[in-house]
N, C-alpha and C. Protein backbone atom coordinates (compact mmCIF):
# COMPACT_ATOMS: atom_id res chain seq x y z
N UNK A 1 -43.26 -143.76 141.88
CA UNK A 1 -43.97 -143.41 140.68
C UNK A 1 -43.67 -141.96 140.31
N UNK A 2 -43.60 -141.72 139.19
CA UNK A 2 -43.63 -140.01 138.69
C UNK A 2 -44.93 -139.52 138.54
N UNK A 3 -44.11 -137.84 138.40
CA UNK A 3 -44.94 -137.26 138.91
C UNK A 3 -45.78 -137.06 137.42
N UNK A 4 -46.60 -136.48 137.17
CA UNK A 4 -47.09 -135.73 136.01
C UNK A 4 -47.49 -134.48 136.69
N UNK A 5 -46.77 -133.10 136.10
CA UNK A 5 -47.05 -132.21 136.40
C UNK A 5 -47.68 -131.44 135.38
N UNK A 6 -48.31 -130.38 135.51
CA UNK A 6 -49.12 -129.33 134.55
C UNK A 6 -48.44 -127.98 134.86
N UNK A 7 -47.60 -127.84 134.02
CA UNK A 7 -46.99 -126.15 133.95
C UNK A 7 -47.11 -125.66 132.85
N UNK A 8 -47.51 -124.40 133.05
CA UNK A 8 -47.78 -123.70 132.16
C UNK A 8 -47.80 -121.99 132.32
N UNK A 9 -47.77 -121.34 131.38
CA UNK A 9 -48.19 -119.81 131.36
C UNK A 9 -49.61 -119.62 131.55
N UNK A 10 -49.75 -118.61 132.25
CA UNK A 10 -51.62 -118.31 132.18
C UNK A 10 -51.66 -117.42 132.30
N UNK A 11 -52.75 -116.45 131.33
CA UNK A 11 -53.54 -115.11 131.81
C UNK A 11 -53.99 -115.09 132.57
N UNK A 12 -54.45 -113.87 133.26
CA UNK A 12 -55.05 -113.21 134.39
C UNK A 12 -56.62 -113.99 134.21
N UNK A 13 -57.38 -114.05 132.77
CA UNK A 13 -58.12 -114.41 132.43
C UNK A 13 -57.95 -115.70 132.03
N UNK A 14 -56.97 -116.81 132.06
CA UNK A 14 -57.18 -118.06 132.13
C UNK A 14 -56.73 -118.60 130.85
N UNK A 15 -56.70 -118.04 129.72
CA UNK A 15 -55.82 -118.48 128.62
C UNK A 15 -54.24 -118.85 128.67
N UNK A 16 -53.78 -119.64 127.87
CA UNK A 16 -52.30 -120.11 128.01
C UNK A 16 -51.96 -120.14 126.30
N UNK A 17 -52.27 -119.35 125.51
CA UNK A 17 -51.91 -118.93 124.30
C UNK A 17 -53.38 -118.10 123.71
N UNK A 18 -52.91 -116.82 122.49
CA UNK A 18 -53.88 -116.23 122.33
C UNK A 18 -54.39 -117.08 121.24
N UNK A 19 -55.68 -115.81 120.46
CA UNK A 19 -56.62 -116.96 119.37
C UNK A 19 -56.18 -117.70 118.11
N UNK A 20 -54.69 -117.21 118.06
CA UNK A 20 -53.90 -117.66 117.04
C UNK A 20 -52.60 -118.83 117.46
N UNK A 21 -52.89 -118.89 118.79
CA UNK A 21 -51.71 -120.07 119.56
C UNK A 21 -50.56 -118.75 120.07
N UNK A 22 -50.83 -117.81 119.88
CA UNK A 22 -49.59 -116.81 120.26
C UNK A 22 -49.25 -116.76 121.19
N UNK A 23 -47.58 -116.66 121.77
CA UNK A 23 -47.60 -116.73 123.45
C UNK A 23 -46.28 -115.47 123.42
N UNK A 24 -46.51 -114.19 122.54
CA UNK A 24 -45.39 -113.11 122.75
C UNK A 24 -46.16 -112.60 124.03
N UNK A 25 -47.06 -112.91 124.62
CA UNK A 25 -47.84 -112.18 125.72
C UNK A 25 -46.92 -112.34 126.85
N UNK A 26 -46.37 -113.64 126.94
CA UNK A 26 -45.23 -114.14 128.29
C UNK A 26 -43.90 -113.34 128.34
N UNK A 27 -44.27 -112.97 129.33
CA UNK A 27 -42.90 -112.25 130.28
C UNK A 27 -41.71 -113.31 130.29
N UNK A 28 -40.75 -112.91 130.08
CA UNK A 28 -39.49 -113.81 129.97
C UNK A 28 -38.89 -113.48 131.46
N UNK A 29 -39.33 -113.43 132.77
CA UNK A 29 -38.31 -112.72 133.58
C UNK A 29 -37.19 -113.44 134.13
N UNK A 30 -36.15 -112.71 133.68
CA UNK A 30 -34.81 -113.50 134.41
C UNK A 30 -34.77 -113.72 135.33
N UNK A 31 -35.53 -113.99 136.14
CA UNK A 31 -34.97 -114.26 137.67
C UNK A 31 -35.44 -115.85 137.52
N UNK A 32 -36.39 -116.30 136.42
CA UNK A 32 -37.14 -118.14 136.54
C UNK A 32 -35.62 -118.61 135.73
N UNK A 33 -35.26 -119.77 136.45
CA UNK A 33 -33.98 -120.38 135.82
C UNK A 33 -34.39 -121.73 135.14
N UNK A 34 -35.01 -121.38 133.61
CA UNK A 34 -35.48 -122.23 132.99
C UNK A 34 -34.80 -123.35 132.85
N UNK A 35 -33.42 -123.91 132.66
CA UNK A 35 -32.80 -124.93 132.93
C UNK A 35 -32.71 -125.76 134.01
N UNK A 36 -32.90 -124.89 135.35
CA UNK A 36 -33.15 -125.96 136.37
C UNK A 36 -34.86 -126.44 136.15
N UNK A 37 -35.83 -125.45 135.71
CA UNK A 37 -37.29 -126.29 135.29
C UNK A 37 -37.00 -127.21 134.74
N UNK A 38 -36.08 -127.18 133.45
CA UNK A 38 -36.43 -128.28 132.61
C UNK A 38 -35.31 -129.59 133.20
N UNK A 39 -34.78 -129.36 134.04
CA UNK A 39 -33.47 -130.61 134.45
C UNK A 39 -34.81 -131.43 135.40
N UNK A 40 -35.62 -130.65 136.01
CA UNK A 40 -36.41 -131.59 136.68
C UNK A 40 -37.34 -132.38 135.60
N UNK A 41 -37.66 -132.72 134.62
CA UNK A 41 -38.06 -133.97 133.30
C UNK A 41 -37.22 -134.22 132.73
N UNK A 42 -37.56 -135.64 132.35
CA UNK A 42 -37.12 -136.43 131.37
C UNK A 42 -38.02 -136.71 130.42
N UNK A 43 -39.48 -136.04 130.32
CA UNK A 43 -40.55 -136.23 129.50
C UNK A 43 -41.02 -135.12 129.07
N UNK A 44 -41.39 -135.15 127.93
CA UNK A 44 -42.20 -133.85 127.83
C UNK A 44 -43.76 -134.65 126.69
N UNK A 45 -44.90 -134.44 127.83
CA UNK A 45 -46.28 -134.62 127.16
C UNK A 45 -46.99 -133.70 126.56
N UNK A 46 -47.11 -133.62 125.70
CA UNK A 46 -48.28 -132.48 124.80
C UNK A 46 -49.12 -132.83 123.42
N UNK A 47 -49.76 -132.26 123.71
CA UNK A 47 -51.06 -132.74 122.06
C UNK A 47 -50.42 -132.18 120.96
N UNK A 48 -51.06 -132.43 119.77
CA UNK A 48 -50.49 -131.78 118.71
C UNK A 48 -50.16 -130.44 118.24
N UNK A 49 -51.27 -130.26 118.92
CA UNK A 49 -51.44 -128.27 118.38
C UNK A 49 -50.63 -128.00 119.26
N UNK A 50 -50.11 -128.32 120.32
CA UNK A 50 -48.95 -127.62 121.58
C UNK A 50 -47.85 -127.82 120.55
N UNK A 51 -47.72 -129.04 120.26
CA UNK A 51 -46.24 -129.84 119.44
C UNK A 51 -46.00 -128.78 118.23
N UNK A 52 -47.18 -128.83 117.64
CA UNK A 52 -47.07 -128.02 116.13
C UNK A 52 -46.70 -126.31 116.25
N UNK A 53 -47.39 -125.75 117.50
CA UNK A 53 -46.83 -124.65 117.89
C UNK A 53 -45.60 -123.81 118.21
N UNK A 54 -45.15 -125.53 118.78
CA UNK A 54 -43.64 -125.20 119.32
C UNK A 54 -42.60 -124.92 118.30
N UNK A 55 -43.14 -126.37 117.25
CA UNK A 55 -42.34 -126.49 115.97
C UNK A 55 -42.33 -125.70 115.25
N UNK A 56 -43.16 -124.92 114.63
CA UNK A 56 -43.55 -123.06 113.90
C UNK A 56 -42.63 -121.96 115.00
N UNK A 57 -42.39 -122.27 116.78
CA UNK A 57 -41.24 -120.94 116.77
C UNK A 57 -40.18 -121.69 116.40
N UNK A 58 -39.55 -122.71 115.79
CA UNK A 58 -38.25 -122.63 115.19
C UNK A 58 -37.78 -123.31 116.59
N UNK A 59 -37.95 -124.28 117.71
CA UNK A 59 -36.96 -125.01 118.28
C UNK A 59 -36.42 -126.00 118.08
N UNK A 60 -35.99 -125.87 116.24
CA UNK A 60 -35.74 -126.91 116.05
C UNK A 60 -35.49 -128.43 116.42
N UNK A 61 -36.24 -128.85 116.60
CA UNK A 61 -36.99 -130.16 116.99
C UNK A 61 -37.03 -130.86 118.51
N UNK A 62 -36.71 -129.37 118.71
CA UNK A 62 -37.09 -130.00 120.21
C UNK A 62 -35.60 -130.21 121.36
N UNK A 63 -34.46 -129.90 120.41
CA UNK A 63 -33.18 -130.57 120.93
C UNK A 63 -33.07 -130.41 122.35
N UNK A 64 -33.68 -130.92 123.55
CA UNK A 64 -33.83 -130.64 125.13
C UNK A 64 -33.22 -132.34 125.51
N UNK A 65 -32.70 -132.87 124.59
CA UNK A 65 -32.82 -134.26 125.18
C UNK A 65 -33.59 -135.00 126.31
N UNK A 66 -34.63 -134.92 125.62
CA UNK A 66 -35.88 -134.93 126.35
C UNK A 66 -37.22 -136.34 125.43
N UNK A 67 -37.59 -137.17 126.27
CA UNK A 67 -38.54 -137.58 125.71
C UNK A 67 -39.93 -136.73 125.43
N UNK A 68 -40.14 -137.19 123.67
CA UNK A 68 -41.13 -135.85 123.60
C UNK A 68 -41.67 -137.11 123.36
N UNK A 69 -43.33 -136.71 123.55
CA UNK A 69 -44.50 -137.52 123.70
C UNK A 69 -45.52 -136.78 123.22
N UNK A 70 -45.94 -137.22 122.09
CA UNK A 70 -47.35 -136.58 121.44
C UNK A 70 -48.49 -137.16 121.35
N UNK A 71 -49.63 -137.12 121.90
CA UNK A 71 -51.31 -137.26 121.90
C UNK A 71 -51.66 -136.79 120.85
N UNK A 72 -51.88 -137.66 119.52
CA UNK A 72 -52.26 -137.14 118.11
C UNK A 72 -53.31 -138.63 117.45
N UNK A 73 -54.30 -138.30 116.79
CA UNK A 73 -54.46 -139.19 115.93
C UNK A 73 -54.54 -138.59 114.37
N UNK A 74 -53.93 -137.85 114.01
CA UNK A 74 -53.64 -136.99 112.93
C UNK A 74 -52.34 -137.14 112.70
N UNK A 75 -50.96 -136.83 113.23
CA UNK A 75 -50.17 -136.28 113.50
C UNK A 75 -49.31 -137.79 112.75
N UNK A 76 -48.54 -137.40 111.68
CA UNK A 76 -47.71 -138.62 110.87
C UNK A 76 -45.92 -138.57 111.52
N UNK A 77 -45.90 -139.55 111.81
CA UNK A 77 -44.27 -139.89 112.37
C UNK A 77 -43.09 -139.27 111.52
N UNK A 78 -43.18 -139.06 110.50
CA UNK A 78 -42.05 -138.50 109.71
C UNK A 78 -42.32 -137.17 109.47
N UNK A 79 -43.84 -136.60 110.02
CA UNK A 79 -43.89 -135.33 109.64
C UNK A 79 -42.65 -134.17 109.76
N UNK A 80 -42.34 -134.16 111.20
CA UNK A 80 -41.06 -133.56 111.59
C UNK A 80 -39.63 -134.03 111.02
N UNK A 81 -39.35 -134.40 109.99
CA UNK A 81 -37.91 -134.82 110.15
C UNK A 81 -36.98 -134.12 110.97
N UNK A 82 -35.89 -135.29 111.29
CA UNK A 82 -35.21 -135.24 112.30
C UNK A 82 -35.41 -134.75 113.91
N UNK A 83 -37.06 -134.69 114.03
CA UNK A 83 -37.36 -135.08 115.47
C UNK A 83 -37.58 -136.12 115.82
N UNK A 84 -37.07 -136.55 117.22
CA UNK A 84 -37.41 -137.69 118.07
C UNK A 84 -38.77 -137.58 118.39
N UNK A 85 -39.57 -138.28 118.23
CA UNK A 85 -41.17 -137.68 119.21
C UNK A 85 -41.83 -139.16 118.99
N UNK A 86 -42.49 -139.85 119.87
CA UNK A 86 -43.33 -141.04 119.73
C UNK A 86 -44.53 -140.26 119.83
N UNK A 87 -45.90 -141.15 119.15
CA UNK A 87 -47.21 -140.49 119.24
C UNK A 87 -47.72 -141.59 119.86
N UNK A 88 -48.89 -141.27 120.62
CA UNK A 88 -49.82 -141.87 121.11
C UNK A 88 -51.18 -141.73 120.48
N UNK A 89 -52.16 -142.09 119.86
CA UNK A 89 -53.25 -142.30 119.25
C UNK A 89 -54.06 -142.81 119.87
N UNK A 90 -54.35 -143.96 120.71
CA UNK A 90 -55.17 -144.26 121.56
C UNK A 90 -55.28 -144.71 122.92
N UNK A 91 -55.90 -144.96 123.51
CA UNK A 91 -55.77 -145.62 125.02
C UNK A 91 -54.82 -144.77 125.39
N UNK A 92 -54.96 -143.05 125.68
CA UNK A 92 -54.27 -142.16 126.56
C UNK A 92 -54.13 -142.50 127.63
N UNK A 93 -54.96 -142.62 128.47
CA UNK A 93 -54.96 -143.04 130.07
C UNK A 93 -54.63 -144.13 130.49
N UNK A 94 -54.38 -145.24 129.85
CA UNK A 94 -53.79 -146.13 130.14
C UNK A 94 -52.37 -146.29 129.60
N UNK A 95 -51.74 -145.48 128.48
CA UNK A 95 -50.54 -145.10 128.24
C UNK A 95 -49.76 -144.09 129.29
N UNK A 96 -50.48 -143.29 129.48
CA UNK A 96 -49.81 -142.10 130.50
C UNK A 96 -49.82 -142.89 132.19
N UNK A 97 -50.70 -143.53 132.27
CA UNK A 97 -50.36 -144.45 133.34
C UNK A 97 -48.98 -145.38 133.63
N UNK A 98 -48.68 -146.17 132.52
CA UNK A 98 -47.89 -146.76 132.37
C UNK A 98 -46.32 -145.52 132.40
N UNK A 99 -46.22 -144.97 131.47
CA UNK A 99 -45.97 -143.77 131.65
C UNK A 99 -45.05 -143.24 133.11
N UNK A 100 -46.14 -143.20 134.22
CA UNK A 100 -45.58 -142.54 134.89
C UNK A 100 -45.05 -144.01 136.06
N UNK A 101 -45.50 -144.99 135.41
CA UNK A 101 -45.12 -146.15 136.30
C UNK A 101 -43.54 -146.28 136.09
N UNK A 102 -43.09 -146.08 134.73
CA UNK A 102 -41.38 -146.20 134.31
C UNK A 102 -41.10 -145.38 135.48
N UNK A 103 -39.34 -145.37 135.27
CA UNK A 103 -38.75 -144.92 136.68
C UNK A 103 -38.13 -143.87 135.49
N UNK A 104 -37.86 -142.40 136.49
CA UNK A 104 -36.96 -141.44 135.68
C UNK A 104 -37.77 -140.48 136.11
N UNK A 105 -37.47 -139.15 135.81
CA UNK A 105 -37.71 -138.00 136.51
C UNK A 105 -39.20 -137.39 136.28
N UNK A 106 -39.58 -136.55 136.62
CA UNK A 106 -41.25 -136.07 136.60
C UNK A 106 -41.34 -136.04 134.97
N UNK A 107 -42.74 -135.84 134.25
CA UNK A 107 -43.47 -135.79 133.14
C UNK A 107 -43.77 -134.48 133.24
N UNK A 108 -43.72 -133.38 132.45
CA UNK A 108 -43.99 -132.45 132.28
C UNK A 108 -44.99 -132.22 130.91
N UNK A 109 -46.72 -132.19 131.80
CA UNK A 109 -47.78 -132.43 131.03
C UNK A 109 -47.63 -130.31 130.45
N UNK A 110 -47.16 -130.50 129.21
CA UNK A 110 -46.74 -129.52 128.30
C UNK A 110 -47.61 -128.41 127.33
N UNK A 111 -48.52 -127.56 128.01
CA UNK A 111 -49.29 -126.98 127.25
C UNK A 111 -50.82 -127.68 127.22
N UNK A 112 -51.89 -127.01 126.28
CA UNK A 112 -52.88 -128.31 125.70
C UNK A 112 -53.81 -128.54 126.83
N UNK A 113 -54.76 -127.26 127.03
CA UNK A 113 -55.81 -127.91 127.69
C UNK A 113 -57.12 -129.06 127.45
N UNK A 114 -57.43 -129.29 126.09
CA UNK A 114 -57.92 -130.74 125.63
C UNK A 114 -57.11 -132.22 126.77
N UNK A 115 -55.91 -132.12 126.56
CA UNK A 115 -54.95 -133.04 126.95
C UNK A 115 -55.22 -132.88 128.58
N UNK A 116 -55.19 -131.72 129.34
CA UNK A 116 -55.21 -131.56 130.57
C UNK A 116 -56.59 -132.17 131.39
N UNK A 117 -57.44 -131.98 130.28
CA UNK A 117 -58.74 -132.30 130.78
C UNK A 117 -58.75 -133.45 131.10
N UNK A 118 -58.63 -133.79 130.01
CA UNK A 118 -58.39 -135.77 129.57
C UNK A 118 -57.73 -136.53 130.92
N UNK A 119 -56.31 -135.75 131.06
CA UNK A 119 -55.60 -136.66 132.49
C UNK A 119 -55.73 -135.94 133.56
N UNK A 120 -56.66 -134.89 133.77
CA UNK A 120 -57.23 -134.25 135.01
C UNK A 120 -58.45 -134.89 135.86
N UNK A 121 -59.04 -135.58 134.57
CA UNK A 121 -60.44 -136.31 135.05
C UNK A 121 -60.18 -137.70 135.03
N UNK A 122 -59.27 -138.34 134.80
CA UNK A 122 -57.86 -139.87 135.01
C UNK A 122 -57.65 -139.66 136.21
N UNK A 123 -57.69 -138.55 136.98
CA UNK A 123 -56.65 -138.77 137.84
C UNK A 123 -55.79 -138.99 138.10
N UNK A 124 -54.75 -138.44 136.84
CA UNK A 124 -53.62 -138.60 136.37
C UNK A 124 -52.34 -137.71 136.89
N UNK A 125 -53.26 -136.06 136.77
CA UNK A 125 -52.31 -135.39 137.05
C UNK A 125 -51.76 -135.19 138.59
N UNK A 126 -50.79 -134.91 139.10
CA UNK A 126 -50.10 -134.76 140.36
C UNK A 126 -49.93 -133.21 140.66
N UNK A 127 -49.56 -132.28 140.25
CA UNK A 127 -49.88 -130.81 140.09
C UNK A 127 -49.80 -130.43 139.20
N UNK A 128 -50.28 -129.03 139.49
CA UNK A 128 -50.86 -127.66 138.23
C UNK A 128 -49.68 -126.66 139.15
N UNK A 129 -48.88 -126.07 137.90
CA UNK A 129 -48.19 -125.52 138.41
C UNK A 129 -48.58 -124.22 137.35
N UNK A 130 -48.44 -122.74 137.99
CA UNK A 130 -49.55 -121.92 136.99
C UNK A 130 -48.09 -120.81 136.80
N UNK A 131 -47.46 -120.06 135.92
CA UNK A 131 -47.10 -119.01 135.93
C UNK A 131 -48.06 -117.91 135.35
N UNK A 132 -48.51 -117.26 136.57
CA UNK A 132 -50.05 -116.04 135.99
C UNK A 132 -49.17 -114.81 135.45
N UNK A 133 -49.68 -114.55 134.09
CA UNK A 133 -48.89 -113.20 133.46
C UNK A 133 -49.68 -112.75 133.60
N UNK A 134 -49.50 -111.29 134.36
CA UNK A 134 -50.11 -109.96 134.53
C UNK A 134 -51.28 -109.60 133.20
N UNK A 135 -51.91 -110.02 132.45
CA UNK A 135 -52.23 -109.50 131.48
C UNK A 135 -53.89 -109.98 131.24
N UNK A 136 -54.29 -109.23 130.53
CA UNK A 136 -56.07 -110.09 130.25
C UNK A 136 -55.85 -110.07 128.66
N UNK A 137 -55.99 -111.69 128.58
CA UNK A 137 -56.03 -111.48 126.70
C UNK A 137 -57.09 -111.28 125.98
N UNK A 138 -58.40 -111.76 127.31
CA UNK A 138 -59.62 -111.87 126.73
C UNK A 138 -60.64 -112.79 126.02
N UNK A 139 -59.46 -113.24 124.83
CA UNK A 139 -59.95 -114.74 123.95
C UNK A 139 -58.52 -115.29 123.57
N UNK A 140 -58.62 -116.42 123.56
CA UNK A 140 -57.49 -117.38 123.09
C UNK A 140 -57.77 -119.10 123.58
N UNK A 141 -57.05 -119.31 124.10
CA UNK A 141 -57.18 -120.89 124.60
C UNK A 141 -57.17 -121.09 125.75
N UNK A 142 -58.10 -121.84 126.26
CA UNK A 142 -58.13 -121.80 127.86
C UNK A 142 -57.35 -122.66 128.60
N UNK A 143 -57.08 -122.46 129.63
CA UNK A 143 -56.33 -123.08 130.19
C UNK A 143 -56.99 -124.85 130.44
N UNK A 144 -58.44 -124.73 130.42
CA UNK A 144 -58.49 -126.20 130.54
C UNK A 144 -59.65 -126.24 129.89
N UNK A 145 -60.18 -127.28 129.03
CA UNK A 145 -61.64 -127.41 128.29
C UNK A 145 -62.45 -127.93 128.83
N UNK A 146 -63.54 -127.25 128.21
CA UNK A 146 -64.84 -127.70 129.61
C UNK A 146 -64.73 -128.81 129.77
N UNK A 147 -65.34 -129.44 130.87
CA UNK A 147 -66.08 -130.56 131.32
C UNK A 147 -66.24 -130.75 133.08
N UNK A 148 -66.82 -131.47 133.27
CA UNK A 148 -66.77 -131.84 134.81
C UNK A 148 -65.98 -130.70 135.54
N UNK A 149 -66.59 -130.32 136.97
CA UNK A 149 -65.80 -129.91 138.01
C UNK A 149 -64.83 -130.33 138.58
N UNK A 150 -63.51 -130.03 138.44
CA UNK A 150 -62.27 -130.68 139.56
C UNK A 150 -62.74 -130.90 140.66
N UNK A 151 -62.25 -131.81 141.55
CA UNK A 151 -62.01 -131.59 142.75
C UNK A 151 -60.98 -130.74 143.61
N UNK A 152 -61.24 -129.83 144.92
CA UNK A 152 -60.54 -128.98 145.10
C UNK A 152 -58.92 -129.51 145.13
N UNK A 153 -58.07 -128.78 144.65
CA UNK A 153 -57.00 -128.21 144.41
C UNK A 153 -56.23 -127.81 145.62
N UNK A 154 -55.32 -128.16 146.27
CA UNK A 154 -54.31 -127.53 147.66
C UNK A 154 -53.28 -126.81 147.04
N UNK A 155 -53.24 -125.60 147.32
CA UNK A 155 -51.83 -124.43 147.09
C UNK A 155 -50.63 -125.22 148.13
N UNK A 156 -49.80 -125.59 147.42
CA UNK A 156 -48.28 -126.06 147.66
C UNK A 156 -47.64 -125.01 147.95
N UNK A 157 -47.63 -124.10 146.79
CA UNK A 157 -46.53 -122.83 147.19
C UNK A 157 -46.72 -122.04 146.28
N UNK A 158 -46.76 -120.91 146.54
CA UNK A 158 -46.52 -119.16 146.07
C UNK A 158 -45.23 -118.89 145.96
N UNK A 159 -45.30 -117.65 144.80
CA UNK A 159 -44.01 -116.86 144.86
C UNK A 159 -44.37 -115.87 144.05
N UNK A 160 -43.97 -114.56 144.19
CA UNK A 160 -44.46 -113.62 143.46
C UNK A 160 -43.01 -112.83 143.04
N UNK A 161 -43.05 -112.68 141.61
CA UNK A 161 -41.75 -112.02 140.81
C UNK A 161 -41.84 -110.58 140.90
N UNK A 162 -40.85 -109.67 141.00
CA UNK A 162 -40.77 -108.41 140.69
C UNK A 162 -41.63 -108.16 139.45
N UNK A 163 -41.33 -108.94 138.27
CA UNK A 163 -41.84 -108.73 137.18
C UNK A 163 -43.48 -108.73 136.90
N UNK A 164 -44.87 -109.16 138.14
CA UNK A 164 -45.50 -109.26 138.30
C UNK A 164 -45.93 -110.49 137.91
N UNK A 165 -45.36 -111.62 137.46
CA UNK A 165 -45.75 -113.08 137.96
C UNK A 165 -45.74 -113.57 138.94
N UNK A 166 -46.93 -114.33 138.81
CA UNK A 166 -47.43 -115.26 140.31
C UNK A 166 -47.00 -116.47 139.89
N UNK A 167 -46.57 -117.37 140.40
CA UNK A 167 -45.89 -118.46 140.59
C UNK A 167 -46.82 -119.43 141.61
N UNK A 168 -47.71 -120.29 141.15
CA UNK A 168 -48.45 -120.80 141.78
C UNK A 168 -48.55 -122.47 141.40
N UNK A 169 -47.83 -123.14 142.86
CA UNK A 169 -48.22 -124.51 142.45
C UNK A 169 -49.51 -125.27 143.45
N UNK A 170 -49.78 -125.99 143.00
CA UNK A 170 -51.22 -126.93 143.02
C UNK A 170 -50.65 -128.41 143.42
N UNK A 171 -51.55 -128.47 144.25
CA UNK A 171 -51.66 -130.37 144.16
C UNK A 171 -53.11 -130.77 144.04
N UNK A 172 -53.04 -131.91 142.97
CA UNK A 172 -54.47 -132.21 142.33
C UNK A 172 -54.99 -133.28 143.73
N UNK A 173 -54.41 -133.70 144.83
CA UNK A 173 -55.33 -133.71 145.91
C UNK A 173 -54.03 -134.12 146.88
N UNK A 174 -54.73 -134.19 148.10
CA UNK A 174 -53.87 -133.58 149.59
C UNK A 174 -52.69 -134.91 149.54
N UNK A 175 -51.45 -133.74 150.01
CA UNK A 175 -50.43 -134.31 150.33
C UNK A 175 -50.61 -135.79 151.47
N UNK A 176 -49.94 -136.30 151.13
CA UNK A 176 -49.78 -137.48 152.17
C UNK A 176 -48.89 -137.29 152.77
């Protein structure tokens, strides 16, 4: 089965974009070799406002050859021309289930703490993988929206950058 993972940027204070969706706050440091991140998916999951965010910096549509996957009941199929993207509208948890039942490389649950909540309390997700930027934004978007207490969380692995990122992965419960 795949994995569904949760990576993301995070403040010191727990946000993963400021009050406007802004993310010039993230350290770019060369030493993370973003191509080998992204060679490990073949999926990319995110809600709309992650999707719509991405689409406003100009990556033009996404070209990662990558399945993009959107959690929208707003969100119109032709909005994007010439992006690939299927939407999902209802029965999340039993879509993202299925989901990770296909065969092919990990799901990379993409931004969107609404969305995180949703397949955090499914028991969906497999890890939280955190890159902590040195910074306090204060207000913006949190890394996850209220509700219910997780269950504890096991640190997989650390790594700490020159650049002052922490590199912190999670497993949403104990290795087998």
């Amino acid at each position: 089965m795949r994995r569904l993972r949760y990576n993301v940027a995070v403040s010191l204070d727990g946000f993963i974009a400021g009050p406007n969706g802004e993310s010039d706050w993230i350290l770019m440091d060369p030493t993370i070799d973003f191509k080998a991140l992204f060679d490990e998916f073949d999926t990319l999951l995110m809600g709309r406002k992650t999707f719509e965010e991405w689409m406003k910096l100009g990556t033009g549509g996404l070209e990662t050859g990558k399945k993009i996957i959107v959690v929208s009941r707003t969100l119109l199929k032709g909005e994007y021309p010439g992006t690939q993207y299927t939407i999902i509208r209802d029965d999340v948890v039993r879509q993202v289930e299925a989901l990770k039942a296909e065969s092919g490389k990990d799901i990379w649950l993409f931004g969107g703490g609404e969305l995180l909540r949703q397949l955090l309390d499914a028991r969906l997700v497999d890890t939280v993988e955190l890159a902590v930027i040195p910074i306090f934004l204060s207000r913006g978007v949190p890394v996850l929206a209220p509700g219910v207490r997780s269950g504890l969380l096991h640190l997989a692995e650390s790594k700490f950058l020159k650049s002052g990122i922490a590199m912190l992965t999670y497993h949403t419960t104990p290795a087998s």
